[in-house]
Protein backbone atom coordinates (compact mmCIF):
# COMPACT_ATOMS: atom_id res chain seq x y z
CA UNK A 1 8.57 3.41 -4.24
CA UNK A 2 11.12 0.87 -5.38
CA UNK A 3 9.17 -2.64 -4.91
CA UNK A 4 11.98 -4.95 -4.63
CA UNK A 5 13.88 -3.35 -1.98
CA UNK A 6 10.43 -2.84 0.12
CA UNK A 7 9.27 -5.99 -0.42
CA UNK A 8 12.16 -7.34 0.90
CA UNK A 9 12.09 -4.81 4.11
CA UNK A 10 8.56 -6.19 5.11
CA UNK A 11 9.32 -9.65 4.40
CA UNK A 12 12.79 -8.89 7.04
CA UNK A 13 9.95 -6.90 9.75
CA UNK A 14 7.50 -9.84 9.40
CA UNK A 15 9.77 -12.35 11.20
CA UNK A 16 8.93 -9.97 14.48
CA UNK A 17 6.22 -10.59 16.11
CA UNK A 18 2.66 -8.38 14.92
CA UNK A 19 1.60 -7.96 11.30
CA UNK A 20 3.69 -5.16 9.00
CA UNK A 21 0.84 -2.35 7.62
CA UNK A 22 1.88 -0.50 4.22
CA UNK A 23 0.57 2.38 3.33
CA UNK A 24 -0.33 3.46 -0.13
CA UNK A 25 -0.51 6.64 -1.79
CA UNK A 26 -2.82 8.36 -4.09
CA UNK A 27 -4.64 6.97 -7.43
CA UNK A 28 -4.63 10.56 -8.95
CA UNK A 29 0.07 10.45 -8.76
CA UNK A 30 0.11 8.98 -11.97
CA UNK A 31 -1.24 6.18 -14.18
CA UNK A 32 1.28 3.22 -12.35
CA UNK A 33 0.03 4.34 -8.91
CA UNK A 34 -3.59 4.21 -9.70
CA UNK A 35 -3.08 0.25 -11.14
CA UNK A 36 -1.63 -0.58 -8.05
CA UNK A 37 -4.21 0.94 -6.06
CA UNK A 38 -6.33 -0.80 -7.81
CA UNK A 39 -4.87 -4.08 -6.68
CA UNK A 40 -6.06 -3.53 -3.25
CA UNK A 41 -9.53 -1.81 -3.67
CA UNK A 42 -11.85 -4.03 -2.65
CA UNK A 43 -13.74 -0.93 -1.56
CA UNK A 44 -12.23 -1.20 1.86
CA UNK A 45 -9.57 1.24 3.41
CA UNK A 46 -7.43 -1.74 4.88
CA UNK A 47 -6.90 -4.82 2.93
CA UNK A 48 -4.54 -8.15 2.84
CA UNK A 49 -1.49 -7.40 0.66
CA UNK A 50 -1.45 -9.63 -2.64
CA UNK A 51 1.40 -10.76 -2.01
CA UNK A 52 2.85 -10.54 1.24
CA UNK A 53 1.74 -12.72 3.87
CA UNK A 54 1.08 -11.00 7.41
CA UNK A 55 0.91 -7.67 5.30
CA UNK A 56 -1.76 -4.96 4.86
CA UNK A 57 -2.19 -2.49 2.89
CA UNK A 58 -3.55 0.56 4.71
CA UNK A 59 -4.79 3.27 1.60
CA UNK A 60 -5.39 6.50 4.07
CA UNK A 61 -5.41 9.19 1.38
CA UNK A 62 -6.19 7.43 -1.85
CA UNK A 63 -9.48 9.32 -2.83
CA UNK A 64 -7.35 12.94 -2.47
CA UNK A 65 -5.88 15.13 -5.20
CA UNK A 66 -2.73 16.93 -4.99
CA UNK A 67 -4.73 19.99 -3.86
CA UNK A 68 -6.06 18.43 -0.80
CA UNK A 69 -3.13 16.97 -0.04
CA UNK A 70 -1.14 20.37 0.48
């Protein structure tokens, strides 16, 4: 995921009316994707995005490996 060019997507859907939910991948894709995971784990599966007002961050299928995955 490229940050800058999603970041400014949701910040372009947020002027709409309703909240913007992001979803986040798995901890176990690799070492970047498991820091920002950890960003958001407040040991909840839907949490306020750290930066983005009016954003959450919905993390559906962080606990899986690739195995379970496929």
């Amino acid at each position: 995921m490229k940050i800058l060019p999603t970041s400014r997507y949701i910040k372009g859907q947020l002027d709409e009316p309703g909240q913007v939910v992001l979803l986040l991948g798995r901890r176990s894709e690799c070492s970047t994707r498991a820091a920002s995971v950890g960003r958001y784990d407040n040991g909840e599966r839907l949490n306020r995005h750290n930066d983005l007002v009016g954003c959450m961050v919905f993390r559906s299928i962080v606990e899986l490996d690739t195995d379970d995955v496929w």
